[in-house]
Protein backbone atom coordinates (compact mmCIF):
# COMPACT_ATOMS: atom_id res chain seq x y z
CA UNK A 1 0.00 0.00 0.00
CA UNK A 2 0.98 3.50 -1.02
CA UNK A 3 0.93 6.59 0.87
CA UNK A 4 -1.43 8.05 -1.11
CA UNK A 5 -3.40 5.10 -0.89
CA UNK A 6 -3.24 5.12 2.95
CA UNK A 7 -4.22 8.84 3.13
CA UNK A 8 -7.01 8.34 1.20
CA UNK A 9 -8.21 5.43 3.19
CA UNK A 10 -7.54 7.09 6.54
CA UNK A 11 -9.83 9.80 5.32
CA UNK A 12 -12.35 7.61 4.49
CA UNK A 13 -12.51 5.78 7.42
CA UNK A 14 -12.69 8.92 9.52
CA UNK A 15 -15.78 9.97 6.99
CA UNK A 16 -13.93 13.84 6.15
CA UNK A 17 -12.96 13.87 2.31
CA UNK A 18 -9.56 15.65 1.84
CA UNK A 19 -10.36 17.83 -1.00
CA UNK A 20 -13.26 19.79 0.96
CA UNK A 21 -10.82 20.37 3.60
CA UNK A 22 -8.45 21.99 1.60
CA UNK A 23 -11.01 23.99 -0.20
CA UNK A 24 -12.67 25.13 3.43
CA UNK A 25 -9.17 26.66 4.18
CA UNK A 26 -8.55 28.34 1.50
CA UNK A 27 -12.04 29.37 1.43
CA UNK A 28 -11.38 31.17 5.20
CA UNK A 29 -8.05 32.08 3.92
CA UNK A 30 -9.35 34.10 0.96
CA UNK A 31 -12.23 35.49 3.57
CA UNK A 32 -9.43 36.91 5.79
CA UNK A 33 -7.95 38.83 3.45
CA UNK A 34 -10.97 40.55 1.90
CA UNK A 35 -10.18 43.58 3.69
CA UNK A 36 -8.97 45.13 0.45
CA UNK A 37 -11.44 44.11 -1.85
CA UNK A 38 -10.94 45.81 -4.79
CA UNK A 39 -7.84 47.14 -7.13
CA UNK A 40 -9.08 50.94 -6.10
CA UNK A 41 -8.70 50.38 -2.64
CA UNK A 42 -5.68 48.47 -3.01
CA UNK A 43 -3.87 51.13 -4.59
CA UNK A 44 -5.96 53.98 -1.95
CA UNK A 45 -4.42 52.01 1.18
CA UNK A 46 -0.99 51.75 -1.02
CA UNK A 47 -0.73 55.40 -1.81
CA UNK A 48 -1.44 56.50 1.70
CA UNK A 49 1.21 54.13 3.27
CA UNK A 50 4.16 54.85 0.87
CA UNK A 51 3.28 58.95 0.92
CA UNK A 52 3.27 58.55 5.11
CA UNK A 53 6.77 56.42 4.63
CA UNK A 54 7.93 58.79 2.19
CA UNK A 55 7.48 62.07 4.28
CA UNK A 56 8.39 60.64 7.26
CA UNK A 57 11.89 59.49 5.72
CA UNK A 58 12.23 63.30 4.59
CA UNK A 59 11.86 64.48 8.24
CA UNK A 60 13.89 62.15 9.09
CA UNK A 61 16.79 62.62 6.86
CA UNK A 62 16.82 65.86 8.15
CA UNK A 63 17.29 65.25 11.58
CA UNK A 64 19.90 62.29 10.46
CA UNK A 65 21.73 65.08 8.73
CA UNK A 66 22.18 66.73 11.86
CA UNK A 67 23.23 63.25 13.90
CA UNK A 68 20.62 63.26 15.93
CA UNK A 69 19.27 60.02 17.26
CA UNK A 70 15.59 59.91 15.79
CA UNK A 71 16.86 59.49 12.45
CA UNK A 72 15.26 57.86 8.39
CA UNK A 73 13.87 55.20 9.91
CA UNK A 74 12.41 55.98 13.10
CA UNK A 75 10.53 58.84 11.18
CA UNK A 76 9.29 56.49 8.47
CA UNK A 77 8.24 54.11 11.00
CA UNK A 78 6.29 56.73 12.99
CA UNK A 79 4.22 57.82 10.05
CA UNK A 80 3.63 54.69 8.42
CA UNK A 81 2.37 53.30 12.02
CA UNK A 82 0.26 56.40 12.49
CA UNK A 83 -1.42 55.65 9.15
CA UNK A 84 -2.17 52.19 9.94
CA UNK A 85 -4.03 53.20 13.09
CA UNK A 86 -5.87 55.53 10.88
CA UNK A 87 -6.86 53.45 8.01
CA UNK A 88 -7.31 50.25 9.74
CA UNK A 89 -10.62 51.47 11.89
CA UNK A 90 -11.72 53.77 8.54
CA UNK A 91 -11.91 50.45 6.41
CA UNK A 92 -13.44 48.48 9.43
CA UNK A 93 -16.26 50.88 9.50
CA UNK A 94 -15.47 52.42 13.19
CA UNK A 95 -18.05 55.43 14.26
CA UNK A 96 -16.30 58.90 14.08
CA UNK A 97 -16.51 59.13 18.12
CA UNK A 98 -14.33 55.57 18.18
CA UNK A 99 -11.94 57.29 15.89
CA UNK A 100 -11.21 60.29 17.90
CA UNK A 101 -10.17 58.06 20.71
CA UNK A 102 -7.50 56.41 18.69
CA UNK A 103 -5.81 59.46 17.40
CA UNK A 104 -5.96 60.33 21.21
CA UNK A 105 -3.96 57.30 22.14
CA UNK A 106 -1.84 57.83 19.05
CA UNK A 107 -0.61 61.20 20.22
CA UNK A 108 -0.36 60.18 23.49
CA UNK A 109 1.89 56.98 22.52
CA UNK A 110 3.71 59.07 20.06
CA UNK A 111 4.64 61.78 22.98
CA UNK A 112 5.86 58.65 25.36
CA UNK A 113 8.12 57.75 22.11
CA UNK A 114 9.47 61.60 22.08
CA UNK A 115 9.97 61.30 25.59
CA UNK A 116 12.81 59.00 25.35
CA UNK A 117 14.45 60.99 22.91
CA UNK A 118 14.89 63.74 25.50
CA UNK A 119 18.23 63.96 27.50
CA UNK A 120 18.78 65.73 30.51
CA UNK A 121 22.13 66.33 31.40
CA UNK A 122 21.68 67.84 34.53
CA UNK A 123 25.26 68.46 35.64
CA UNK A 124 25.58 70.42 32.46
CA UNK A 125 21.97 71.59 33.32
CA UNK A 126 21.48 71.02 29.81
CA UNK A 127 18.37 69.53 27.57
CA UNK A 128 19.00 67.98 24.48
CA UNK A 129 16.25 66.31 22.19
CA UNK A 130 13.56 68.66 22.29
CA UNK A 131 13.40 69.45 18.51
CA UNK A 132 13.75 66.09 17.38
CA UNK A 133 10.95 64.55 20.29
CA UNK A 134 8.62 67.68 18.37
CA UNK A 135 9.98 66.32 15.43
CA UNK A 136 8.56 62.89 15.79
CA UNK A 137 5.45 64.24 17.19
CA UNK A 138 4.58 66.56 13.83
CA UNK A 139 5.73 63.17 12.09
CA UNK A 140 2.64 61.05 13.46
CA UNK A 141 0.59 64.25 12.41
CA UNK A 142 1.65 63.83 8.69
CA UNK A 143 1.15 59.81 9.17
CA UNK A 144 -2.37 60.51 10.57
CA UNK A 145 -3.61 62.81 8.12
CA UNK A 146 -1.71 61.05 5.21
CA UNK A 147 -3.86 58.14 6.22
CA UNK A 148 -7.27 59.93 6.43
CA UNK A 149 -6.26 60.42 2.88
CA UNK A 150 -5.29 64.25 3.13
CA UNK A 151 -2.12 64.03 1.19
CA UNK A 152 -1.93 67.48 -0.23
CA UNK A 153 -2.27 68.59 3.65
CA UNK A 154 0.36 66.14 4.86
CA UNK A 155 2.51 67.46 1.58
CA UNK A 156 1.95 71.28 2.81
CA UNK A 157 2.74 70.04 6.39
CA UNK A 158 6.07 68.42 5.67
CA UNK A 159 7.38 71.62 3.89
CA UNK A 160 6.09 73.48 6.86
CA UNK A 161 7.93 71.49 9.16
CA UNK A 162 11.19 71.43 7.32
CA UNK A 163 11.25 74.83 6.56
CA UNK A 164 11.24 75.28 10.63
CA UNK A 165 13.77 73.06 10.91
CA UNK A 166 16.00 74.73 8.19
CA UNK A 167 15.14 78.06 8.04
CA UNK A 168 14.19 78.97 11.55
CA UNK A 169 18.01 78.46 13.09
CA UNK A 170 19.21 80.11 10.39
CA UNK A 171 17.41 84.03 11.02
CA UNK A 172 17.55 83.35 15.12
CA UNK A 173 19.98 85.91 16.76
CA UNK A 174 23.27 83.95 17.99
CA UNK A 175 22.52 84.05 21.42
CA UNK A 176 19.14 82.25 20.70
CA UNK A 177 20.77 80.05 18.03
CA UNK A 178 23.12 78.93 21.13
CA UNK A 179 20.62 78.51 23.35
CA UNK A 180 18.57 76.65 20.98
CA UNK A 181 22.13 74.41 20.51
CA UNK A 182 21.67 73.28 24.25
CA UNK A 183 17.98 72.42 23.64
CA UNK A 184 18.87 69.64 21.44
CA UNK A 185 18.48 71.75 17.74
């Protein structure tokens, strides 16, 4: 006797037929991923994602440009997680009031994140990581509103942003730009 053969017969004797097995789990398979259920919403969810990872990684290269420890990555990671916890509930459905208490708990995580970028060197009684923990903050901004699907606002936002962070220290008097130096610019 075969293998095949004995499969077959063990399945018979236990009264389940293979084939509708395998066609039940594919059958749930294909039902778990239905969540994008159409080429238009494929490339919707898509376009959101990549323009969140895609700003982020701008903010980010700034701040790696500088050597500062929030760098490409973190800042990609930040928006493209930001957008998930937007678009996730918005394709599930979830009541507007539902919604406003996750972007609560997003900015709230997100400030817990910018936290630990913070450094306070209290011999030196000096601060460092300020700009970069608002940096990561305006970041999940961008991701959230990238992922509501505002992408010309989360476009206009970005150049906001980086035009504080490169113009800004630029026109400040000396004495500010020093102090600013100390807060972690």
């Amino acid at each position: 006797m075969k293998y095949s053969d004995f499969t077959v017969l063990r399945s018979e004797l236990c009264g389940v037929r293979i084939q509708p097995v395998w066609q039940e789990v594919w059958a749930t398979i294909t039902k778990e991923f239905s969540d994008i259920p159409d080429l238009s919403t494929m490339t919707r969810i898509t376009l959101r994602l990549v323009l969140a990872a895609f700003l982020g990684g701008m903010l980010g290269y700034e701040r790696e440009l500088k050597a500062r420890s929030a760098g490409v990555r973190t800042h990609m990671l930040v928006a493209v997680g930001a957008a998930l916890f937007v678009i996730g509930p918005l394709q599930s459905g979830m009541p507007t009031p539902d919604m406003s208490r996750v972007l609560q708990g997003i900015v709230q995580g997100i400030g817990f994140l910018g936290a630990g970028a913070i450094i306070i060197r209290a011999a030196e009684q000096k601060v460092q990581g300020l700009t970069t923990a608002a940096n990561i903050w305006a970041t999940a901004g961008i991701g959230i509103v990238a992922g509501l699907g505002l992408e010309a606002t989360a476009v206009l936002a970005t150049v906001i942003v980086l035009i504080i962070l490169a113009v800004i220290p630029r026109i400040l008097p000396s004495s500010a730009s020093h102090s600013g130096a100390q807060e972690g610019q």
